[in-house]
C-alpha atoms as a PDB file:
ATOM      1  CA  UNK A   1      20.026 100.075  26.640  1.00  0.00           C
ATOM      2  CA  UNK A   2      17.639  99.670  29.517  1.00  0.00           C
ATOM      3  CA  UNK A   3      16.512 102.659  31.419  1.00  0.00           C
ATOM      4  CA  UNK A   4      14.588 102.571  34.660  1.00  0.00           C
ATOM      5  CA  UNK A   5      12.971 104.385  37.410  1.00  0.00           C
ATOM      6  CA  UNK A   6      10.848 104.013  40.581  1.00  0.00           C
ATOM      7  CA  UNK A   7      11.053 102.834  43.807  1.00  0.00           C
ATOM      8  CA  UNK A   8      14.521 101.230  45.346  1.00  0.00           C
ATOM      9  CA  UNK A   9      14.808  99.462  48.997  1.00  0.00           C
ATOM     10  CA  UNK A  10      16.585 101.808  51.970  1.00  0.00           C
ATOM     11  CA  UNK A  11      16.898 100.591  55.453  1.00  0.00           C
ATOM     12  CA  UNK A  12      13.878  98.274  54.252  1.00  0.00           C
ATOM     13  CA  UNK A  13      11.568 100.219  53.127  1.00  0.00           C
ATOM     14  CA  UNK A  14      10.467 101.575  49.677  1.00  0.00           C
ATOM     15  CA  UNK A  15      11.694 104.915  48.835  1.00  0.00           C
ATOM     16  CA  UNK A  16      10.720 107.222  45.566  1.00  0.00           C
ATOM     17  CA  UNK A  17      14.475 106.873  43.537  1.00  0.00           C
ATOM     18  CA  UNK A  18      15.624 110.167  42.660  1.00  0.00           C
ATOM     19  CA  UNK A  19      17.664 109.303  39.467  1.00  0.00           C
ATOM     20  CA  UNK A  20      17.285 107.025  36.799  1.00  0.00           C
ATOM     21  CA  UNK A  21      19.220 103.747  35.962  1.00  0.00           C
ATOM     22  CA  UNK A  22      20.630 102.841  32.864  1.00  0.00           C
ATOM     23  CA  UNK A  23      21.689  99.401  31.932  1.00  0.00           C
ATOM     24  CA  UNK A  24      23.815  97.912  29.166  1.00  0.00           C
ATOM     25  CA  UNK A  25      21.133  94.621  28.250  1.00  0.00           C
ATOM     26  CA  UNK A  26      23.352  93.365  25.708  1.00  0.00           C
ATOM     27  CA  UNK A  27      25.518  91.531  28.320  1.00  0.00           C
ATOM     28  CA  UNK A  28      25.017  90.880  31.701  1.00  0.00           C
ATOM     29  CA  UNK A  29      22.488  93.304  33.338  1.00  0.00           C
ATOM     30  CA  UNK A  30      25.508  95.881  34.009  1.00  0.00           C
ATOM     31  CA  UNK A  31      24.770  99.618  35.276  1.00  0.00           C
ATOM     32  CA  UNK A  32      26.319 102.329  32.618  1.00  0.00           C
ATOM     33  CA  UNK A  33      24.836 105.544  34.088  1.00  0.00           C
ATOM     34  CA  UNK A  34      22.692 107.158  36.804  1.00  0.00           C
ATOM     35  CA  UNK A  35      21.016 110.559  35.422  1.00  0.00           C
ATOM     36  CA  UNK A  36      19.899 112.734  38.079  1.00  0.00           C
ATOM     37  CA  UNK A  37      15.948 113.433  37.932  1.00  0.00           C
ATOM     38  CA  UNK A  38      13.363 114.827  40.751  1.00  0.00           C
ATOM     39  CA  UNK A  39      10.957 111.985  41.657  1.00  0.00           C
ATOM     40  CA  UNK A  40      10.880 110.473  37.398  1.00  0.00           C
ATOM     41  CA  UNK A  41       8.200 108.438  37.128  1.00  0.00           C
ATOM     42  CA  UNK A  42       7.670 107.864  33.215  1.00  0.00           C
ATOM     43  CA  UNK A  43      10.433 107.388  30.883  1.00  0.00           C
ATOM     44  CA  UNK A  44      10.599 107.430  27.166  1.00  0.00           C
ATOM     45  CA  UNK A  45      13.725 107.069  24.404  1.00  0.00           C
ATOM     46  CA  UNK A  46      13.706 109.472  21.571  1.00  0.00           C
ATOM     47  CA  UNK A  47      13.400 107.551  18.085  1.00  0.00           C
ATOM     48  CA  UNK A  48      15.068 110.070  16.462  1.00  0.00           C
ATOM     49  CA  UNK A  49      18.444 110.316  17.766  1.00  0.00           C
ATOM     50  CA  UNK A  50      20.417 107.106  19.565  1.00  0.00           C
ATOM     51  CA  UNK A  51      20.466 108.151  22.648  1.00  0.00           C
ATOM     52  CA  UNK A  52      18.614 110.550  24.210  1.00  0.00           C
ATOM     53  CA  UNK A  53      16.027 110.001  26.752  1.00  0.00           C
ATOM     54  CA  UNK A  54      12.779 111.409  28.163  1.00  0.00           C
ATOM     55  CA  UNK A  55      11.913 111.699  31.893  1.00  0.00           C
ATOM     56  CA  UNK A  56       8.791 112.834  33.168  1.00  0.00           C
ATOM     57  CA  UNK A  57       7.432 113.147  36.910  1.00  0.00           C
ATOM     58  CA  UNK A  58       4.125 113.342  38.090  1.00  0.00           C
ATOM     59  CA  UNK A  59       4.635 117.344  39.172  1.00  0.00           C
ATOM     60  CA  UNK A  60       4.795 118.177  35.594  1.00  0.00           C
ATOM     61  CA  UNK A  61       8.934 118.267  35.180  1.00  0.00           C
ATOM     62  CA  UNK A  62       9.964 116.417  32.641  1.00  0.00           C
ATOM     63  CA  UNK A  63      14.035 116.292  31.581  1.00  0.00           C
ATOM     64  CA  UNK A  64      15.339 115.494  28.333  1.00  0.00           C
ATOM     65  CA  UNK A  65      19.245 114.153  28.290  1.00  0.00           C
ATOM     66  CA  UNK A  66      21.439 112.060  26.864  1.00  0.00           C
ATOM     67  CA  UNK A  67      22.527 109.566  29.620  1.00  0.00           C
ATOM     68  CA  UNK A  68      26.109 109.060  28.336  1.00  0.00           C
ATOM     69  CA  UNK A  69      26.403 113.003  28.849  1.00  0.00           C
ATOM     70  CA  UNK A  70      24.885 114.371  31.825  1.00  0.00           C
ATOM     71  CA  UNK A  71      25.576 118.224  30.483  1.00  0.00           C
ATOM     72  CA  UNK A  72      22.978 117.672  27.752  1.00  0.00           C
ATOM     73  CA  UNK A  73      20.945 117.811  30.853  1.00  0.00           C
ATOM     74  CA  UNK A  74      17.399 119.856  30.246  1.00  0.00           C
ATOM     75  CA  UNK A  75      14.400 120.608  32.376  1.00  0.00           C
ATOM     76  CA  UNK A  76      11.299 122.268  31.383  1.00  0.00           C
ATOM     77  CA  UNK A  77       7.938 122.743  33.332  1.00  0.00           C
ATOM     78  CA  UNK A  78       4.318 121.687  32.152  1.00  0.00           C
ATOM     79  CA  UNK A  79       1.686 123.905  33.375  1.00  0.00           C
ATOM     80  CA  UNK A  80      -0.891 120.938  34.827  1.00  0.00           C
ATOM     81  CA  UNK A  81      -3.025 123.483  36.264  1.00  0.00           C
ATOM     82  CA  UNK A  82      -2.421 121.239  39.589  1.00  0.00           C
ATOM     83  CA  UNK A  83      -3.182 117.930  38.212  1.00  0.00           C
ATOM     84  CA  UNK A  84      -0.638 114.921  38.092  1.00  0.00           C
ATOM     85  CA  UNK A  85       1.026 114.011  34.650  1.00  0.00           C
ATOM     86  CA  UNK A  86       0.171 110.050  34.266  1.00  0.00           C
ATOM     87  CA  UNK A  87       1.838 109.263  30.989  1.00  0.00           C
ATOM     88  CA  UNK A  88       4.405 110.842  28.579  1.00  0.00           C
ATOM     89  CA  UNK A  89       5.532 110.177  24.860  1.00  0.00           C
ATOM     90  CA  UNK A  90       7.734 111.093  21.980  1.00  0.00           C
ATOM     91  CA  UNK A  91       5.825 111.172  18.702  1.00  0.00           C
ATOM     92  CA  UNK A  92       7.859 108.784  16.215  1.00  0.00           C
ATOM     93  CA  UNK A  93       8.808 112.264  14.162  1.00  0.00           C
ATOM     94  CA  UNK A  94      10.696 113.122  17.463  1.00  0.00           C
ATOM     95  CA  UNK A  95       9.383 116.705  17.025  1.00  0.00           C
ATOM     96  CA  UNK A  96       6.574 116.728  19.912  1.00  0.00           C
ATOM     97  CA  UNK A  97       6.510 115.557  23.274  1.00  0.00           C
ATOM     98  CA  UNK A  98       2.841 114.534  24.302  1.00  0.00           C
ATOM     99  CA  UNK A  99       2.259 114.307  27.855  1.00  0.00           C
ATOM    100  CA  UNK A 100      -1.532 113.253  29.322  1.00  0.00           C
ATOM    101  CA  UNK A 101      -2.804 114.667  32.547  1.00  0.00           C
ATOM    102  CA  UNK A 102      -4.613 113.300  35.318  1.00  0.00           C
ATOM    103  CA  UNK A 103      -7.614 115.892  35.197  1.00  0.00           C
ATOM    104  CA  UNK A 104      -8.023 114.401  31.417  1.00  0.00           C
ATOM    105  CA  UNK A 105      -5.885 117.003  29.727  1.00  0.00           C
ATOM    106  CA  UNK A 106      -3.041 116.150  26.390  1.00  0.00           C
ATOM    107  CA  UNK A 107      -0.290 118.351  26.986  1.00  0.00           C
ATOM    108  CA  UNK A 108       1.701 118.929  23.405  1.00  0.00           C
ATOM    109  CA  UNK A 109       5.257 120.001  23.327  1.00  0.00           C
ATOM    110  CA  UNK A 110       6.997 121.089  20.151  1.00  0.00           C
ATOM    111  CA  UNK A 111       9.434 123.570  19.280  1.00  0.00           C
ATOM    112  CA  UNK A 112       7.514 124.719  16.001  1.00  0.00           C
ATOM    113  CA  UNK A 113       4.225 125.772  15.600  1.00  0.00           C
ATOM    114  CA  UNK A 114       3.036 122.879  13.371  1.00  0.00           C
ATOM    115  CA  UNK A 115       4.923 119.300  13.995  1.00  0.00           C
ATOM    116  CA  UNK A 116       4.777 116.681  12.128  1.00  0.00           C
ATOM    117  CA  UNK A 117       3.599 113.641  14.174  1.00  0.00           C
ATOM    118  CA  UNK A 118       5.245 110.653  11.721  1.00  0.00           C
ATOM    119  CA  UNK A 119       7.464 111.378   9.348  1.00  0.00           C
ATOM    120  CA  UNK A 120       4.508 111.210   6.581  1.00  0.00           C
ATOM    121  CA  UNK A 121       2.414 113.778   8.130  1.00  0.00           C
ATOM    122  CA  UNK A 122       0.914 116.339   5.991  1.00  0.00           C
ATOM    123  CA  UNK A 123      -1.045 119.533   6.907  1.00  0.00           C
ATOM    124  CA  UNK A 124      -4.401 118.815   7.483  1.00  0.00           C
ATOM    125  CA  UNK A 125      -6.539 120.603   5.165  1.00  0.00           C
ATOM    126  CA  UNK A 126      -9.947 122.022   7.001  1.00  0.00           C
ATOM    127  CA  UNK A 127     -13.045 121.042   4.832  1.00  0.00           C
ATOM    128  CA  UNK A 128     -15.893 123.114   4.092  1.00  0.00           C
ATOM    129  CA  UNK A 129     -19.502 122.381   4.422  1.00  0.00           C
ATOM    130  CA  UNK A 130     -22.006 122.893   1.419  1.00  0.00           C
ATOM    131  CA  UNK A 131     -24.210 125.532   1.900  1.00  0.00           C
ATOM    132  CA  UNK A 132     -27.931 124.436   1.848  1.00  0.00           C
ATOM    133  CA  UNK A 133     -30.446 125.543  -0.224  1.00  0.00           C
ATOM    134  CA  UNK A 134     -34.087 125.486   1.639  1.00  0.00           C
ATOM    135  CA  UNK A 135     -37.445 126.637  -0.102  1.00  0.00           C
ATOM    136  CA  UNK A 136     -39.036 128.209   2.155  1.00  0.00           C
ATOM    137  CA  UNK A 137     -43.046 128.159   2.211  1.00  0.00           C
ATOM    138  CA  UNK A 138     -44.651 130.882   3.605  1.00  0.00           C
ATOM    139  CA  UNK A 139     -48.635 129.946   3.782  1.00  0.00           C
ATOM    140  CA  UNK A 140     -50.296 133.030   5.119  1.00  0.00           C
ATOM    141  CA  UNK A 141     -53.873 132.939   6.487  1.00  0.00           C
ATOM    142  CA  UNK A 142     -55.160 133.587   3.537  1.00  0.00           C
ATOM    143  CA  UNK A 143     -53.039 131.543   1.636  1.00  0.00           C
ATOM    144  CA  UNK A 144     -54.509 128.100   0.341  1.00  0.00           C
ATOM    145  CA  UNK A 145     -53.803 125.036   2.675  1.00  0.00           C
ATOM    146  CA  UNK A 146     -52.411 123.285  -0.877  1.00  0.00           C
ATOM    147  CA  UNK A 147     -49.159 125.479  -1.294  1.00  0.00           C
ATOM    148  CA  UNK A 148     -48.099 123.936   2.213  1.00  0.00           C
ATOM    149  CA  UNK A 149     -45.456 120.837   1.618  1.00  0.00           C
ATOM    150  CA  UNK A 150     -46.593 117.371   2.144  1.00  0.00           C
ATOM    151  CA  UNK A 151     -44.446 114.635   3.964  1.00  0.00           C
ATOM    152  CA  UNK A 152     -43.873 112.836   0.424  1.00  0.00           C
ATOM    153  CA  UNK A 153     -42.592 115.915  -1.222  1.00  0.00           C
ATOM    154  CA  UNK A 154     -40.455 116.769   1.823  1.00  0.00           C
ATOM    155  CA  UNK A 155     -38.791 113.073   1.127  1.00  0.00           C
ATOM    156  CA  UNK A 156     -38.639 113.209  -2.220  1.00  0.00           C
ATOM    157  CA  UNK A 157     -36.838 116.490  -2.256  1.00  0.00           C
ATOM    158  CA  UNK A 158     -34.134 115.348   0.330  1.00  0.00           C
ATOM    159  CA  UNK A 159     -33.790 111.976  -1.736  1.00  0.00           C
ATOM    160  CA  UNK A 160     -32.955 114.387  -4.890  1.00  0.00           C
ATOM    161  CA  UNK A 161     -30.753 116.362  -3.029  1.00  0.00           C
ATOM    162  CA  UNK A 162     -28.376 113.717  -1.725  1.00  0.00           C
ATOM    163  CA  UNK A 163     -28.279 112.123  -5.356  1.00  0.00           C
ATOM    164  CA  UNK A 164     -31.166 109.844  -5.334  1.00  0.00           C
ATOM    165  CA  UNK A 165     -32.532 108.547  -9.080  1.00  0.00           C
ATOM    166  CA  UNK A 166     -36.250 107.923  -9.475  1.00  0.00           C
END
């Protein structure tokens, strides 16, 4: 199937379409359904299930229907703080919606709290940093200039410290 959206010819002119098109591509370029949709100006099919289709207009509404159904019909909102969606996608999992804003924002929308992008996506685990160990040298000003580190030891001790071998 081939859906569409954009900009159709009315008493010459170009016009915004308010519904998208879908087409049967297997034969002849033939029209199956027309979903209703405010202004859609990115579309996207689901990879999870056969036929279900994403919509998403510049205002931040996106829809999310099957076209062969039109009461599987849903809208939702995306708070774009006033800037224009410019692109929308379905991760290949099917469990997010990603859409990217024009003021350079990703907005991510899942219905759990942790989705998996791909269908081999694992938690993440956060790594730690090493704590360092640092002599410190106090030289006071009575202190003899000799207990004060020179350049060479300074190298020598980071070179031991990251695994280096003499």
């Amino acid at each position: 199937m081939l859906a569409t959206c954009g900009y159709s010819r009315r008493m010459g002119t170009l016009v915004d379409d308010n519904c998208i098109k879908v087409f049967d591509s297997r034969s002849a370029l033939r029209p199956l359904y027309t979903v209703a949709c405010a202004c859609p100006g990115m579309l996207a099919w689901h990879p999870a299930t056969a036929c279900t289709l994403l919509a998403a207009s510049p205002t931040g509404m996106f829809t999310i229907t099957d076209p062969s159904n039109p009461a599987t019909l849903e809208q939702y909102q995306v708070d774009t703080a006033g800037d224009s969606l410019r692109c929308a996608a379905v991760s290949p999992s099917g469990e997010s919606f990603v859409f990217g804003g024009g003021g350079g924002y990703c907005h991510l929308w899942s219905a759990s709290m942790t989705p998996r992008v791909t269908a081999r996506s694992r938690t993440i685990q956060k790594l730690t940093q090493p704590q360092r160990q640092s002599k410190k040298t106090v030289i006071t000003e009575s202190g003899p200039f000799s207990a004060a580190p020179s350049p060479q030891s300074l190298l020598l001790d980071s070179a031991r410290a990251a695994g280096a071998t003499s």
